[in-house]
Protein backbone atom coordinates (compact mmCIF):
# COMPACT_ATOMS: atom_id res chain seq x y z
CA UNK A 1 0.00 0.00 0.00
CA UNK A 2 1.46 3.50 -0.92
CA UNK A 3 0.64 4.72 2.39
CA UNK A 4 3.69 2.20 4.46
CA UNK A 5 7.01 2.08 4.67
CA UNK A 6 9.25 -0.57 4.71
CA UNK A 7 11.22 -0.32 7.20
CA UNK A 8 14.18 -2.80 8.52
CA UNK A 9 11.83 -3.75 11.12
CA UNK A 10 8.99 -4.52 9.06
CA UNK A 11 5.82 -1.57 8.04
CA UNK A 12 6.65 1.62 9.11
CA UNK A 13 3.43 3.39 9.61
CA UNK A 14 4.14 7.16 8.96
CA UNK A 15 0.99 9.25 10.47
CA UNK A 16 2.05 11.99 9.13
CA UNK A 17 1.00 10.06 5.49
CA UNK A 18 -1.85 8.05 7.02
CA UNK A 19 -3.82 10.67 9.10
CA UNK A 20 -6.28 11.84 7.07
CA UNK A 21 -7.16 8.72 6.31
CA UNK A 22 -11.10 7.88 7.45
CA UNK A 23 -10.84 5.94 10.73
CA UNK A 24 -11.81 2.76 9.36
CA UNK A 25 -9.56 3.04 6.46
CA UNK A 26 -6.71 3.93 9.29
CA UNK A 27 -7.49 0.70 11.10
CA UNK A 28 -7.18 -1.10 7.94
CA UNK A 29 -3.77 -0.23 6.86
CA UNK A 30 -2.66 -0.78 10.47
CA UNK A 31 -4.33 -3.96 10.97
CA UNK A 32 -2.01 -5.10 7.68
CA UNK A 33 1.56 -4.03 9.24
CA UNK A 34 0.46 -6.31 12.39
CA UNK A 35 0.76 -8.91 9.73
CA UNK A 36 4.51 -7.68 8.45
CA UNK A 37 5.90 -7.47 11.65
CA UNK A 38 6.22 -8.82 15.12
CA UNK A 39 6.30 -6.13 17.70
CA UNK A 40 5.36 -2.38 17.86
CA UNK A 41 7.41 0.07 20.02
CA UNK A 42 5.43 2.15 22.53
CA UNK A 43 6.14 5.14 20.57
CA UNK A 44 4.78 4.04 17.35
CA UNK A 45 1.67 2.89 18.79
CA UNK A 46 1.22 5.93 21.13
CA UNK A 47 1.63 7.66 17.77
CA UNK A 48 -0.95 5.79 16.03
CA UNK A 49 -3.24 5.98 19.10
CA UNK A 50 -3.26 9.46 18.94
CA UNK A 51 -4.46 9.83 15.62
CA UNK A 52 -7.44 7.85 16.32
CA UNK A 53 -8.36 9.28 19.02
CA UNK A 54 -7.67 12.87 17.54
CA UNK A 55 -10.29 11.32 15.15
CA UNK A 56 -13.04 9.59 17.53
CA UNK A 57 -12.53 11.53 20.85
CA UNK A 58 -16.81 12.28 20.25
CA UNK A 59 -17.24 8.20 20.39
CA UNK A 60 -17.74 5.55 22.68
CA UNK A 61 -14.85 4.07 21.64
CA UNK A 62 -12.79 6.56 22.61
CA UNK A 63 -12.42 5.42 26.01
CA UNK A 64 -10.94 1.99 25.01
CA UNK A 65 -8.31 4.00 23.10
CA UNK A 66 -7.32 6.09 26.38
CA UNK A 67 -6.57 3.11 28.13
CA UNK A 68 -4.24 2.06 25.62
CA UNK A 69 -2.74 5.44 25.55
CA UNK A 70 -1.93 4.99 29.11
CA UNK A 71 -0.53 1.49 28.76
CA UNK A 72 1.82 2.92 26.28
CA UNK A 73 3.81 4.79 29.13
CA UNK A 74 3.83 1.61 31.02
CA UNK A 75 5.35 -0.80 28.19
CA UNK A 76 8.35 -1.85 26.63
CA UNK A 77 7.13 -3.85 23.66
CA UNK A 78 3.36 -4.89 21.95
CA UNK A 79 2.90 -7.73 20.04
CA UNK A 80 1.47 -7.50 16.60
CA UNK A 81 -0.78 -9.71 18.25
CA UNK A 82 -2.49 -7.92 21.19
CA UNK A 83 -2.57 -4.63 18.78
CA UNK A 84 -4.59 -6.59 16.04
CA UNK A 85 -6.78 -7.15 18.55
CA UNK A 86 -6.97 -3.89 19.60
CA UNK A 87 -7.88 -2.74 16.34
CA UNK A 88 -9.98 -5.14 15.68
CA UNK A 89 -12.51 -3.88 18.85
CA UNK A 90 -11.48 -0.48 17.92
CA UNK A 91 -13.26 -1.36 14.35
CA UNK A 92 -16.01 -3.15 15.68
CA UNK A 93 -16.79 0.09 18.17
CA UNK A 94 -16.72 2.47 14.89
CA UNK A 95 -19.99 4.57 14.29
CA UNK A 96 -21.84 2.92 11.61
CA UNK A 97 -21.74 5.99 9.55
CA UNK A 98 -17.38 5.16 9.62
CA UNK A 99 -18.07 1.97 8.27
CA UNK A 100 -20.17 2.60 5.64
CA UNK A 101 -17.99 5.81 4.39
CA UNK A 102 -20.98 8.07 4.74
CA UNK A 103 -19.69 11.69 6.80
CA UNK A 104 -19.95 11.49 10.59
């Protein structure tokens, strides 16, 4: 996808590239560099953290993403794993109008 970098480490998500992105479209291109690499520093998904929530801070879901903002400060590593999963209930907590691309 023109909106990753490969990195030595695997996908490097650049928000910077990816933030204007609709949230479920964000998910989506982060839910496919769980898949090219292992582990995410804190940094890079504090980064992509606060781009959602920058995005949903009006929504429900927003709450489940200041948790994980918090746990950022308190961990070394994340598995591709536990963030895919993360993403995953982030999707499945979207407003219906996200998923269907209508405007919120």
């Amino acid at each position: 996808m023109s909106t990753e970098r490969v990195s030595a480490t695997g996908v490097d998500l650049a928000a910077t590239e990816i933030e204007n992105l609709a949230p479920v479209d964000f998910v989506g291109v982060w839910l496919a560099a769980t898949e090219a690499q292992e582990v995410f520093s804190p940094a890079s998904v504090q980064r992509m953290l606060f781009v959602l929530y920058g995005q949903l801070s009006e929504q429900p879901i927003a709450q489940v993403i200041g948790s994980w903002l918090t746990l950022t400060l308190q961990r070394e590593l994340f598995a591709s794993k536990e963030v895919a999963e993360l993403l995953h209930e982030i999707r499945d907590g979207l407003p219906a109008a996200e998923l269907s691309g209508s405007p919120a």
